[in-house]
Protein backbone atom coordinates (compact mmCIF):
# COMPACT_ATOMS: atom_id res chain seq x y z
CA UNK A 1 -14.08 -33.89 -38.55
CA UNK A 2 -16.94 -34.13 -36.32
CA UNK A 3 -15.37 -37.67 -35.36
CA UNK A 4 -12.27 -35.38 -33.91
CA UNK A 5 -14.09 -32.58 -32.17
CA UNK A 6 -15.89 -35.29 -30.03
CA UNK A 7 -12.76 -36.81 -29.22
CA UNK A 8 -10.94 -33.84 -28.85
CA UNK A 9 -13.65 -32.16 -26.47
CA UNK A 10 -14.09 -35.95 -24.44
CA UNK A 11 -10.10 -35.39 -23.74
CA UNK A 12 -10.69 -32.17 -22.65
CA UNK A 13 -13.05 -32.48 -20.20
CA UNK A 14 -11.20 -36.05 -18.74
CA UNK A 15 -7.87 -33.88 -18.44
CA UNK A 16 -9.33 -30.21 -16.63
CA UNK A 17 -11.89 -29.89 -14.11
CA UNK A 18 -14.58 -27.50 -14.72
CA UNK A 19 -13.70 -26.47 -11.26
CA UNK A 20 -10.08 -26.32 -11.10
CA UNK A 21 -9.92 -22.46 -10.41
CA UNK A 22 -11.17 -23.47 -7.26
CA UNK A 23 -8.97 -26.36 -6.34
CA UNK A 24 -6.16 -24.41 -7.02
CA UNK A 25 -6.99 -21.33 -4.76
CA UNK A 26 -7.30 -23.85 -2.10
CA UNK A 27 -3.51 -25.39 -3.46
CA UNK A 28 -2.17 -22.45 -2.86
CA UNK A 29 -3.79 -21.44 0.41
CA UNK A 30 -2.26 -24.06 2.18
CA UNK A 31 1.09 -24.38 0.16
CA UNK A 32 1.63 -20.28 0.69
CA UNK A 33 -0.98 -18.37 2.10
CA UNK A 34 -0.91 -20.72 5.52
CA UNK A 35 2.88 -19.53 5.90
CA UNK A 36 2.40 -15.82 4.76
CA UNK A 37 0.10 -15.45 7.24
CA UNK A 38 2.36 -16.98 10.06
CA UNK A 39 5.03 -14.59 8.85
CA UNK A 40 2.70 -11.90 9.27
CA UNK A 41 3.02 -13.30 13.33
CA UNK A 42 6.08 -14.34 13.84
CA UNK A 43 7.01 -13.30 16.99
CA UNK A 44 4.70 -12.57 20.07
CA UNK A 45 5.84 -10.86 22.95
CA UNK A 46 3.82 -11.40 26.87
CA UNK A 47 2.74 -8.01 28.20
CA UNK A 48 3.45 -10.11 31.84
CA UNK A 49 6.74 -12.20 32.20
CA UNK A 50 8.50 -13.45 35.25
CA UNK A 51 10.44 -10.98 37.22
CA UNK A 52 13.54 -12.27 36.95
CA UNK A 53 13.42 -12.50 32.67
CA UNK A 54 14.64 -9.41 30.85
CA UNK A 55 12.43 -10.55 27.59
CA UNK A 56 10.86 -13.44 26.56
CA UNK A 57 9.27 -14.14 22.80
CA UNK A 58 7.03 -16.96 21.47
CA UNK A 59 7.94 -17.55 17.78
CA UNK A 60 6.15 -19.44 15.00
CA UNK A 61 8.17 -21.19 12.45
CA UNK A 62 6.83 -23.61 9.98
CA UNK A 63 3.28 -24.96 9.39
CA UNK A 64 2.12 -27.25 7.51
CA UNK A 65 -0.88 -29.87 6.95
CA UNK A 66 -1.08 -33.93 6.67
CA UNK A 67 -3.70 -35.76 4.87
CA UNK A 68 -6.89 -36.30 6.43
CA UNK A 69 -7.30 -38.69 9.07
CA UNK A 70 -9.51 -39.25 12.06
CA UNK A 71 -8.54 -40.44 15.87
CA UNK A 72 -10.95 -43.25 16.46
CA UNK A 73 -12.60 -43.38 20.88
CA UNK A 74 -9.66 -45.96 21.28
CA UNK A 75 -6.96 -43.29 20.32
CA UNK A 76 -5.68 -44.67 17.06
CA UNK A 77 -5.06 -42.70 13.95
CA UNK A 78 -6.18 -43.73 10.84
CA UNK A 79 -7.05 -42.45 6.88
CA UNK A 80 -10.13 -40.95 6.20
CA UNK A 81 -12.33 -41.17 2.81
CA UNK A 82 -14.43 -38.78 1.72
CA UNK A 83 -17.40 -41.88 1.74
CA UNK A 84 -17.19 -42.15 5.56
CA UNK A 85 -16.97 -38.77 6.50
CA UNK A 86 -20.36 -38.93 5.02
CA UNK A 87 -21.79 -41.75 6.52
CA UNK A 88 -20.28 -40.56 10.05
CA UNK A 89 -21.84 -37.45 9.64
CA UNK A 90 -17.83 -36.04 10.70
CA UNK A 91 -15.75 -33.43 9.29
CA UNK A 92 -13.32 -34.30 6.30
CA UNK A 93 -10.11 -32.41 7.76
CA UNK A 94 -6.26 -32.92 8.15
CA UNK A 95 -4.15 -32.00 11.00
CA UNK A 96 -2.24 -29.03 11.44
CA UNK A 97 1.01 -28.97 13.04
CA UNK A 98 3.48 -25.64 13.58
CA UNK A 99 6.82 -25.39 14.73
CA UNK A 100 6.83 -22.95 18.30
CA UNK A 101 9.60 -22.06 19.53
CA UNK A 102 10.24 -20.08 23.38
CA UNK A 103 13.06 -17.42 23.84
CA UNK A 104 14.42 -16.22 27.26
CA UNK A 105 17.18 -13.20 26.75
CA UNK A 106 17.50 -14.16 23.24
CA UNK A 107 18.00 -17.61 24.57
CA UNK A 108 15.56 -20.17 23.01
CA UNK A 109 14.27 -22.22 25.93
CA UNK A 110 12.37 -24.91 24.18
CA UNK A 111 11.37 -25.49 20.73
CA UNK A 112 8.64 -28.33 19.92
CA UNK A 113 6.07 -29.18 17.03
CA UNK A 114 2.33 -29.40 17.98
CA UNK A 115 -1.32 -29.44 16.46
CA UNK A 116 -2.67 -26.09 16.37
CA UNK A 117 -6.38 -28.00 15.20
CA UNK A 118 -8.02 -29.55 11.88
CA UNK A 119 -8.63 -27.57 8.36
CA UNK A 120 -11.32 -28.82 6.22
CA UNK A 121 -9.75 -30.58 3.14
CA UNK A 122 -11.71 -30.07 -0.38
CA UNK A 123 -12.35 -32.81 -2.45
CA UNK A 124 -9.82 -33.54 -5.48
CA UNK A 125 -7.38 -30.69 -4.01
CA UNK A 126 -3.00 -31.45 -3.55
CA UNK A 127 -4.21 -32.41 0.14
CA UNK A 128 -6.91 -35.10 -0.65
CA UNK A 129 -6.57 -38.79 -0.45
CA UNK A 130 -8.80 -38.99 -3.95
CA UNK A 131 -6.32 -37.22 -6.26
CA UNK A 132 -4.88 -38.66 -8.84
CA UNK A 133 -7.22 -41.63 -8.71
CA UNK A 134 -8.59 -43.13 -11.43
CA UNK A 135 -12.11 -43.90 -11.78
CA UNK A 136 -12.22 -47.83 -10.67
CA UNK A 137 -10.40 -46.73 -7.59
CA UNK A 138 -12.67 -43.94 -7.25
CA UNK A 139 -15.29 -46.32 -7.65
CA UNK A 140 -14.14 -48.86 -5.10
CA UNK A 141 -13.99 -46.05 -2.36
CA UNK A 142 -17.40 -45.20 -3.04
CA UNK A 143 -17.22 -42.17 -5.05
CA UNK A 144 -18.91 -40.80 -8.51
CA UNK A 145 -15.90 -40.98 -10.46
CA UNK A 146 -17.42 -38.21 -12.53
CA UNK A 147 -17.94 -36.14 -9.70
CA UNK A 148 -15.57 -32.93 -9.91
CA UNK A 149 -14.33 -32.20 -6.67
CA UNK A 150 -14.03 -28.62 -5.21
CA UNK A 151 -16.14 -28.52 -1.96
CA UNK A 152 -15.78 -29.44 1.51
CA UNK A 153 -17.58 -31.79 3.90
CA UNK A 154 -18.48 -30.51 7.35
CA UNK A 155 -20.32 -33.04 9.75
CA UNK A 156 -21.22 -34.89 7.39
CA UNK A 157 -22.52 -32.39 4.44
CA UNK A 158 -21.45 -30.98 1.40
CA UNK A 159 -20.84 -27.28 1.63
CA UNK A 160 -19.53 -25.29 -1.03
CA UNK A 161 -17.49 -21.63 -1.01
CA UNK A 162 -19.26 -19.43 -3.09
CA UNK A 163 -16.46 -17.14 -4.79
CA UNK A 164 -17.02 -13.07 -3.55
CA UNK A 165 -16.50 -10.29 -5.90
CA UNK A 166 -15.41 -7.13 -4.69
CA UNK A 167 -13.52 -3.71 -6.14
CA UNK A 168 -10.11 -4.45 -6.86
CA UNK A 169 -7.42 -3.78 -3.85
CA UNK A 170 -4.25 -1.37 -3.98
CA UNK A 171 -5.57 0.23 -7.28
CA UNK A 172 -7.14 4.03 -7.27
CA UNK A 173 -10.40 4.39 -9.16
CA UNK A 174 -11.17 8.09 -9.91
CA UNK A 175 -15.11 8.41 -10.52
CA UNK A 176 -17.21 11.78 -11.36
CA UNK A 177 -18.72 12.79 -8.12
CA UNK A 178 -20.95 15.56 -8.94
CA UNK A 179 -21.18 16.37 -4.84
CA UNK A 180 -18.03 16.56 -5.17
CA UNK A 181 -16.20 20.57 -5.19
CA UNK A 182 -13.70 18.72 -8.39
CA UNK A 183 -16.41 16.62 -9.59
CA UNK A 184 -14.28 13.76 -9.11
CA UNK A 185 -13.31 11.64 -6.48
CA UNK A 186 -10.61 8.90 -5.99
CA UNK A 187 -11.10 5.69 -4.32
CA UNK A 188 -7.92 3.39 -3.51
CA UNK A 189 -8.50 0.22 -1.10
CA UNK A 190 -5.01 -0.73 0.01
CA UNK A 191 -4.63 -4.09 1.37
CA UNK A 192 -1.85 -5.98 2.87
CA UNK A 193 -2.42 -8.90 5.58
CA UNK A 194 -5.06 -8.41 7.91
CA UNK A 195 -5.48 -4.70 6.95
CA UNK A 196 -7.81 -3.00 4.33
CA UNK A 197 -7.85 0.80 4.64
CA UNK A 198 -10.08 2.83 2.15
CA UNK A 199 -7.89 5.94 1.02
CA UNK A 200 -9.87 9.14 -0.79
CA UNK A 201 -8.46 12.15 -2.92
CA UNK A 202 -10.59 14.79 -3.56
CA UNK A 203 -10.17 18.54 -4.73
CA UNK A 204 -12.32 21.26 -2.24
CA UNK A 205 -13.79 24.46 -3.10
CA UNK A 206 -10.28 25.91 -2.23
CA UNK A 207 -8.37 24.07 -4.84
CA UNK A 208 -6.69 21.90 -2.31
CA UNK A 209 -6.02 18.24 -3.12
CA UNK A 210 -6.60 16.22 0.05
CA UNK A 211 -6.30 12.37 0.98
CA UNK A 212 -8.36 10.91 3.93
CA UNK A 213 -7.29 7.41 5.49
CA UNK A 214 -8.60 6.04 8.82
CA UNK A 215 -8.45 8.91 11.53
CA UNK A 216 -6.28 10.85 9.18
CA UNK A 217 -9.23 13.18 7.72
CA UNK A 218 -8.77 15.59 4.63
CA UNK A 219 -5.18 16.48 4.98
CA UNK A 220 -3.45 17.98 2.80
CA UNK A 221 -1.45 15.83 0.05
CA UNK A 222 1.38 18.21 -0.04
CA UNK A 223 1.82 18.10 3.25
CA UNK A 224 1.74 14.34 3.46
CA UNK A 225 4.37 14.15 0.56
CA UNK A 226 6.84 16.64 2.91
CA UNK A 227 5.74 14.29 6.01
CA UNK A 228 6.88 11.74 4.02
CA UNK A 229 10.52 12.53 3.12
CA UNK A 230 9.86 14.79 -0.05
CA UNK A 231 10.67 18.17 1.56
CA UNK A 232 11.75 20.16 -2.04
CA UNK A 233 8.63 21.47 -3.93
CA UNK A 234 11.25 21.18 -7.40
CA UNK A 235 10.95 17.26 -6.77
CA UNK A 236 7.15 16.80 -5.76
CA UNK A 237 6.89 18.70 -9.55
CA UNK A 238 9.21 16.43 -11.19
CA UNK A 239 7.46 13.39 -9.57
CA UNK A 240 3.87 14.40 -10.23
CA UNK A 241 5.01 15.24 -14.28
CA UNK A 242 8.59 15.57 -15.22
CA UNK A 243 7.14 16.94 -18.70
CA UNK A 244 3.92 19.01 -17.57
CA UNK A 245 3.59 21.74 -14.89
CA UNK A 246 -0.13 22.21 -13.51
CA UNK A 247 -0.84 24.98 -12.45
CA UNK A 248 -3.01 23.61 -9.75
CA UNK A 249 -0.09 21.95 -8.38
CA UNK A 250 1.74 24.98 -7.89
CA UNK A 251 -1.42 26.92 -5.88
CA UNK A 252 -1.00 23.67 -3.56
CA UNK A 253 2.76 23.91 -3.28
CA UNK A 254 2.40 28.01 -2.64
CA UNK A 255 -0.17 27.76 0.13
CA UNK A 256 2.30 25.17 2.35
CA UNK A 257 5.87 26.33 0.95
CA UNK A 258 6.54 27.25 4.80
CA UNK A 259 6.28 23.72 5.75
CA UNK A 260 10.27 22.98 4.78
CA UNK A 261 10.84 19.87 7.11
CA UNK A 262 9.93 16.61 7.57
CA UNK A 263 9.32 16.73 11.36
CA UNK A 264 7.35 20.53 10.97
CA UNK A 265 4.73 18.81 7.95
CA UNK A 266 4.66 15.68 10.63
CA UNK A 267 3.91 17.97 13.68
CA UNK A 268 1.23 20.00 11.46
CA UNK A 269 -0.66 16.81 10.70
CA UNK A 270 -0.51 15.59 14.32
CA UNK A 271 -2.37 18.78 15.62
CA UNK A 272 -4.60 18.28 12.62
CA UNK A 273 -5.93 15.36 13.57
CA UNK A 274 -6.31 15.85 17.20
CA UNK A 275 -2.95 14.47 19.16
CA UNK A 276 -2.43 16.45 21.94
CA UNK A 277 0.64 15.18 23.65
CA UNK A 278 4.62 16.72 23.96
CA UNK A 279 6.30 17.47 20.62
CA UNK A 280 8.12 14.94 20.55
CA UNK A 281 5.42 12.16 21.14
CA UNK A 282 3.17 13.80 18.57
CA UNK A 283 5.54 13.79 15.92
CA UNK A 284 7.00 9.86 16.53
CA UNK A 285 2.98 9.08 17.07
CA UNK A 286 2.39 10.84 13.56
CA UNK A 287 5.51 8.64 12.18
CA UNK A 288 3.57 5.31 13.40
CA UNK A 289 0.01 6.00 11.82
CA UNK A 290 1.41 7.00 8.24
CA UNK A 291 4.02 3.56 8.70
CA UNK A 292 1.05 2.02 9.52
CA UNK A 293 -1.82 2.81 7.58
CA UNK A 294 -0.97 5.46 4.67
CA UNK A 295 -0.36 2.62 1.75
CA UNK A 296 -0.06 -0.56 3.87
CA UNK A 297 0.66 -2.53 0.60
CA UNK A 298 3.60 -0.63 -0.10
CA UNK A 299 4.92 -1.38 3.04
CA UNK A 300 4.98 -0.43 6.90
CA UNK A 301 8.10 0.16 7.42
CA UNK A 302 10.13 3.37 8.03
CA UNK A 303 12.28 2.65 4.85
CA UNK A 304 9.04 2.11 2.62
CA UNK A 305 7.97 6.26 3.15
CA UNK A 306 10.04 6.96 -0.43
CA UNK A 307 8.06 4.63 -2.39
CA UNK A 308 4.61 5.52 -0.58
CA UNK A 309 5.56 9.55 -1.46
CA UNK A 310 6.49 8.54 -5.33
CA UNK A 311 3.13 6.52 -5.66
CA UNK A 312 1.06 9.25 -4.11
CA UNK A 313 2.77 11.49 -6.88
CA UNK A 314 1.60 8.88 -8.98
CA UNK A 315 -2.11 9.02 -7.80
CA UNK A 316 -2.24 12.52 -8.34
CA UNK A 317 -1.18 12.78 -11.27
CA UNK A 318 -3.60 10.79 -12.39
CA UNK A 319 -6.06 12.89 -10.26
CA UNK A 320 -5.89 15.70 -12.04
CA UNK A 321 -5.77 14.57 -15.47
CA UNK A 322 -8.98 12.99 -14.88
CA UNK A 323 -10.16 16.86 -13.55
CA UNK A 324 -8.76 18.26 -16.94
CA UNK A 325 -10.00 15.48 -19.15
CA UNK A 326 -7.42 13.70 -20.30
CA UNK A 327 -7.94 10.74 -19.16
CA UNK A 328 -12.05 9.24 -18.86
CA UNK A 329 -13.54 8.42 -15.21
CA UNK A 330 -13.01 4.67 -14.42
CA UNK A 331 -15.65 2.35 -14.80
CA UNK A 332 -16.43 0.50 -11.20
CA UNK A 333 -18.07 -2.45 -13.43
CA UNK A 334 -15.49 -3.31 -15.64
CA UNK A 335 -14.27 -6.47 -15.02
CA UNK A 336 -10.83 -5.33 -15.07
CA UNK A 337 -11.23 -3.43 -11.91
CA UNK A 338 -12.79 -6.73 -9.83
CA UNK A 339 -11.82 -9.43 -7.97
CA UNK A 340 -12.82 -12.63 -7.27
CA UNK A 341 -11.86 -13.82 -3.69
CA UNK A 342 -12.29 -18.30 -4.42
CA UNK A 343 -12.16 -20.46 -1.80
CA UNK A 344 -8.65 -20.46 -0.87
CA UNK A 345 -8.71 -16.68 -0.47
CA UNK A 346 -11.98 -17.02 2.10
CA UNK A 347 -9.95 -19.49 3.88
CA UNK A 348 -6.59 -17.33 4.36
CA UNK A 349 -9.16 -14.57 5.59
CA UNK A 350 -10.64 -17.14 8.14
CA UNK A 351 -7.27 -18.42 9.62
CA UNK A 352 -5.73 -15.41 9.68
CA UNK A 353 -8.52 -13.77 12.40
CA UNK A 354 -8.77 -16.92 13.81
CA UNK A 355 -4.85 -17.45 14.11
CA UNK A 356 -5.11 -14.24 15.82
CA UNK A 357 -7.71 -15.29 17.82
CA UNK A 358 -5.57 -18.19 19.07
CA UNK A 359 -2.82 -15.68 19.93
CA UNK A 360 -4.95 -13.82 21.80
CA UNK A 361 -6.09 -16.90 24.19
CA UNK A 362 -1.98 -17.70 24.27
CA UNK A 363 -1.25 -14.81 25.34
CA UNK A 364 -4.06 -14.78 28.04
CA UNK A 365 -3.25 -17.92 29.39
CA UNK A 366 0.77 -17.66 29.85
CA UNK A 367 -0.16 -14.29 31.92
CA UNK A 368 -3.07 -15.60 33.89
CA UNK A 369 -0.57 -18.43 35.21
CA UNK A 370 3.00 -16.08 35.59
CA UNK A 371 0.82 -13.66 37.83
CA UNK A 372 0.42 -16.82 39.95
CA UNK A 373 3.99 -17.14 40.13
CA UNK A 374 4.50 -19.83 37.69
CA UNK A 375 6.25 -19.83 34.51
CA UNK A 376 4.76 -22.25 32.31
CA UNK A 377 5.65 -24.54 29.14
CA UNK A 378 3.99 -22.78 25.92
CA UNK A 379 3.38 -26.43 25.48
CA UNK A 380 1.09 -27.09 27.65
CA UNK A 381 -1.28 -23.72 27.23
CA UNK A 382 -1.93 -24.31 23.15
CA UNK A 383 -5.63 -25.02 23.03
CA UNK A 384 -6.16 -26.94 19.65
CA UNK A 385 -9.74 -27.27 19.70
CA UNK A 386 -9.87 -23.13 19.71
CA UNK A 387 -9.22 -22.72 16.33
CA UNK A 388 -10.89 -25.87 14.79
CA UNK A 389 -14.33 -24.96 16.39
CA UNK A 390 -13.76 -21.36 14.87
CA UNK A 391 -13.29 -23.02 11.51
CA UNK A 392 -15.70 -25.28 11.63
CA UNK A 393 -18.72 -23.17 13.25
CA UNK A 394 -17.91 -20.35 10.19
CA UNK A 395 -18.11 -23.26 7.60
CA UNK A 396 -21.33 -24.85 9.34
CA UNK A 397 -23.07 -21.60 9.42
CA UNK A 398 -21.84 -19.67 6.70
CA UNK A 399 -20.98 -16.81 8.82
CA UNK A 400 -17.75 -15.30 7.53
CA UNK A 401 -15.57 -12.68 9.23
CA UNK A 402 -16.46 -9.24 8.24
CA UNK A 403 -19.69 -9.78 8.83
CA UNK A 404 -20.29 -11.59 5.67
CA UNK A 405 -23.15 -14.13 5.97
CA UNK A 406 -24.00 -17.47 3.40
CA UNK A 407 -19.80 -17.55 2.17
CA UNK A 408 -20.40 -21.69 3.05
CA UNK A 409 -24.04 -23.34 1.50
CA UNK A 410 -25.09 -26.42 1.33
CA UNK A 411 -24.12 -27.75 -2.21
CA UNK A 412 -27.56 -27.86 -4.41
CA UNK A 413 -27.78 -31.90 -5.55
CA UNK A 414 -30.62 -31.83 -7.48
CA UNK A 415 -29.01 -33.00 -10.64
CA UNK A 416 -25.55 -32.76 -12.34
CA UNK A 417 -25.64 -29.04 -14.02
CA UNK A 418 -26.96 -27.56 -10.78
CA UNK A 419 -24.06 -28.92 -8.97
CA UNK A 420 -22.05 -26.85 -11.33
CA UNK A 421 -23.71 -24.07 -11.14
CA UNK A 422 -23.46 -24.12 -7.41
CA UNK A 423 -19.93 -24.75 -7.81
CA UNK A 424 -19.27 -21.93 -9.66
CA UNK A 425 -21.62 -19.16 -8.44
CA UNK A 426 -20.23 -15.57 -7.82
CA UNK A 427 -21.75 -13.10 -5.22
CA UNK A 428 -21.38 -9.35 -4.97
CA UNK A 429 -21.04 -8.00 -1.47
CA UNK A 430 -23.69 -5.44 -2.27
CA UNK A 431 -26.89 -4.66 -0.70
CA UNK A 432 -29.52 -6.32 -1.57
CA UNK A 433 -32.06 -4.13 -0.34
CA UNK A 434 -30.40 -0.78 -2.71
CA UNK A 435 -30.91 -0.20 -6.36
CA UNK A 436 -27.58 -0.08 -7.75
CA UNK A 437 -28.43 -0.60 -11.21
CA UNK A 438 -25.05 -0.16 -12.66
CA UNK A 439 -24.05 -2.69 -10.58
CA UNK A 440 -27.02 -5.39 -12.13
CA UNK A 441 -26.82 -4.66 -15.37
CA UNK A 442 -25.16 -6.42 -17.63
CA UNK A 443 -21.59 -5.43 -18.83
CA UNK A 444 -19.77 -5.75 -22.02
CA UNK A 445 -17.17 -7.27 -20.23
CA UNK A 446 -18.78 -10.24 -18.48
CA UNK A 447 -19.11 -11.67 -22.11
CA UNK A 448 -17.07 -15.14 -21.81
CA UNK A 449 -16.75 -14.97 -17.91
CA UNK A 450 -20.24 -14.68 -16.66
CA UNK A 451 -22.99 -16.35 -17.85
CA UNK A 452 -25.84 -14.07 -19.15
CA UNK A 453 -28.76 -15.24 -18.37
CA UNK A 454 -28.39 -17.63 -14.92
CA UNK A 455 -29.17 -15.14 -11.92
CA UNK A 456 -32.53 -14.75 -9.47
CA UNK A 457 -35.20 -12.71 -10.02
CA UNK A 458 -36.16 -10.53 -7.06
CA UNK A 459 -33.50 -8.21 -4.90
CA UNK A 460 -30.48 -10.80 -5.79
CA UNK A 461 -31.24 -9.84 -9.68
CA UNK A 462 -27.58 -8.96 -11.18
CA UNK A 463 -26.24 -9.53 -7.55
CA UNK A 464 -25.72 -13.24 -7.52
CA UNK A 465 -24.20 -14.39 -11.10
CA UNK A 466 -22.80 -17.60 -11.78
CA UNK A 467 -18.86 -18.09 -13.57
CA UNK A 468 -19.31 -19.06 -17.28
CA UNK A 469 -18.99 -23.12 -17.75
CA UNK A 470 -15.68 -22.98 -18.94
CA UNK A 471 -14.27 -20.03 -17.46
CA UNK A 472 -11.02 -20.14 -15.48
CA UNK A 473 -9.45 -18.05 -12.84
CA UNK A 474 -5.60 -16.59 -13.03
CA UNK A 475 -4.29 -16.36 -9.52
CA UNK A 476 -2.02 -13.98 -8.02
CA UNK A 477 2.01 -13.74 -9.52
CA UNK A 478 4.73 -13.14 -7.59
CA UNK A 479 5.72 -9.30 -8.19
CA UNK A 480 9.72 -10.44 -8.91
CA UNK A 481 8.31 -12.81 -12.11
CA UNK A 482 6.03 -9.85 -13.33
CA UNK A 483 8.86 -7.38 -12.99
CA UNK A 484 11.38 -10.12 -14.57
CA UNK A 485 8.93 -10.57 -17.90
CA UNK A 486 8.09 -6.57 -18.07
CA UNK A 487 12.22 -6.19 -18.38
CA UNK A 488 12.58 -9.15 -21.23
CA UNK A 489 10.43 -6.86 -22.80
CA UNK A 490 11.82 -3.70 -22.55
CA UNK A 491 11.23 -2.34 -19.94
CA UNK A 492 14.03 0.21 -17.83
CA UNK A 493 14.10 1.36 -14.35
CA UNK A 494 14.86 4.44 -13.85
CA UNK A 495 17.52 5.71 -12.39
């Protein structure tokens, strides 16, 4: 028996990385994330266009990356190993190409593919010339064949992505706030793109339940429901609890039952909040921000307001069970209610301001030269070396955007279980310099995924952990498959 075991656990570890969490964040990043986020800026429109052009877009199509290869000082192309990048002290990195495409009165006027700059390639991943070799090859191109893969090599040194945990996204957590008039507070971060906007519901001393979300302070959640489409007070009941009346629901729908229409609850949050303009403007401003910003993961568009009135419903329902009791507080350090961002996640976050970035400089460029009278190629105004030196300064320093500093260190080499643990150590965003003990300790719930003993004494104590040796990371599912797999099981919309 012990003859199998051995065998059985030698397979193992020859067949799965100890890192493949990682490898496959960064699969996906570049198979989907690369194209979500050029979705996300599809179509660009010049503030500044010739005089004689009724409208004129830029639009991104497809993107997508080569293997890694370097242009030598005599201008040819040619593979790069992982060995030489080394040696060269250069950056192990693949071309990036997009389809752009100009559009004169819905016209398109030229439509070309060109590099947009270099990603960083990690080790072992889809995009590397090393996978799938065996270990002579590996060998002959100078590698550690037993070497697992999942960092990146910038100028010549190793740097690894150390995975972030944070609160989980798009889910409310309601926690006992005894500041608080209820006692309780809920916390939603909704996230979609670019955007994360922290949303609170609280009850005040006048039995109001209010939600707060970027400039929108303390308003009302009945009137935010009525702004939203859901104008009947029968139907925010039936929403909230088609089986249970509360009675602090109905002192909430009393105090704003003369609010009746859409446009009037719109109009009374506008003046609110401090818009001073016509009528008109107010109300269609008012229409933007909740688009916008109220629920961005639902959706932003005018269509979506349904759904993002239901959910609220949804939320405070929950709300004030939690204020009666019948359901407990959540618990911010359960495991359930984190995230771990891996490397492919840090990366999507890094292009996508960056992308922008290069937008921005587009943008600047095709104006500066049409004031001059000019109309030039989008072509020629592309600066490729913008976005690579954006990448590659935030993976040399380890300054991330959001102010996050040390995402990208220099992998620890000092023998072959402190590579792992580099590989697979998980920081909180929290300040070092506060107590937070909750947030050190130790938590039933770590048992299996974090190792117990392996973090720092000092202020990074219960701060900086390290993923268990065998633990592995699910990454996101497509909302259709969940939905399809809930229904095989039972499950019935409703109607």
């Amino acid at each position: 028996m012990r003859n199998y075991s051995h065998l059985l656990m030698k397979k193992h570890f020859e067949e799965n990385s100890l890192v493949s969490s990682d490898i496959e964040s960064f699969n996906n990043f570049v198979d989907l994330e690369l194209q979500r986020i050029i979705e996300e800026n599809k179509e660009v429109e010049p503030t500044i266009i010739p005089h004689n052009v009724d409208e004129f877009k830029i639009r991104f199509d497809k993107i997508w990356l080569e293997k890694p290869t370097i242009t030598e000082a005599d201008g040819s192309k040619k593979n790069i190993y992982p060995v030489e990048a080394r040696l060269r002290k250069i950056t192990y990195s693949a071309p990036c190409f997009i389809e752009v495409s100009a559009h004169i009165n819905g016209v398109q006027r030229e439509l070309f593919t060109t590099q947009v700059g270099n990603i960083p390639i990690m080790l072992k991943s889809k995009y590397c010339h090393l996978r799938g070799f065996n270990r002579d090859e590996l060998i002959e191109k100078g590698e550690d064949p037993d070497d697992p893969g999942g960092y990146f090599i910038i100028n010549g040194t190793e740097k690894v992505l150390i995975d972030v945990e944070d609160l989980a996204s798009n889910t409310m957590l309601i926690e006992r706030d005894d500041t608080a008039a209820g006692k309780h507070s809920g916390r939603l971060f909704s996230e979609k793109g670019s955007f994360k906007i922290p949303h609170t519901i609280e009850k005040l001393k006048d039995g109001m339940f209010y939600i707060s979300f970027t400039r929108v302070k303390q308003i009302p959640i009945i009137v935010i429901l009525k702004a939203l489409g859901l104008t009947k007070d029968e139907e925010i009941m039936k929403f909230v609890s088609a089986t249970e009346k509360y009675d602090d629901l109905i002192i909430n729908l009393f105090e704003y039952v003369d609010i009746k229409q859409e446009d009037e609850a719109l109009d009374w949050i506008a003046k609110r909040i401090g818009i001073t303009q016509a009528k008109e403007i107010r109300v269609e401003r008012m229409r933007e921000i909740l688009d916008k910003y109220l629920l961005p993961h639902l959706g932003i568009t005018a269509r979506d307001r349904s759904y993002k009135a239901y959910n609220i419903c949804k939320l405070l329902k929950k709300f004030i069970m939690s204020i009666k009791g019948d359901v407990p507080a959540d618990d911010k350090d359960h495991y359930m209610n984190k995230r771990l961002k891996l490397s492919g996640d840090l990366l999507a976050d890094l292009f996508r301001v960056n992308f922008k970035v290069l937008i921005g400089d587009l943008l600047y460029n095709f104006q500066r030269i049409v004031k001059r009278g000019k109309f030039p190629s989008i072509k020629v105004i592309i600066r490729e070396k913008l976005l690579t030196s954006r990448i590659y300064s935030s993976m040399a320093t380890g300054n991330w955007v959001g102010a996050r500093k040390g995402i990208s260190q220099r992998i620890q080499r000092l023998n072959f279980i402190d590579t792992m643990s580099h590989l697979q150590r998980v920081v909180s965003p929290l300040s070092t310099s506060q107590e937070n003990f909750e947030a050190r300790g130790l938590h039933p719930t770590h048992w299996g995924r974090l190792c117990p003993v392996e973090t720092p004494e000092g202020t990074n104590i219960g701060l900086r952990k390290n993923l268990s040796l065998l633990a592995k990371i699910s990454t996101d599912e497509p909302e259709e498959d969940v939905i399809k797999a809930l229904k095989s099981l039972g499950l019935k919309e409703a109607k």
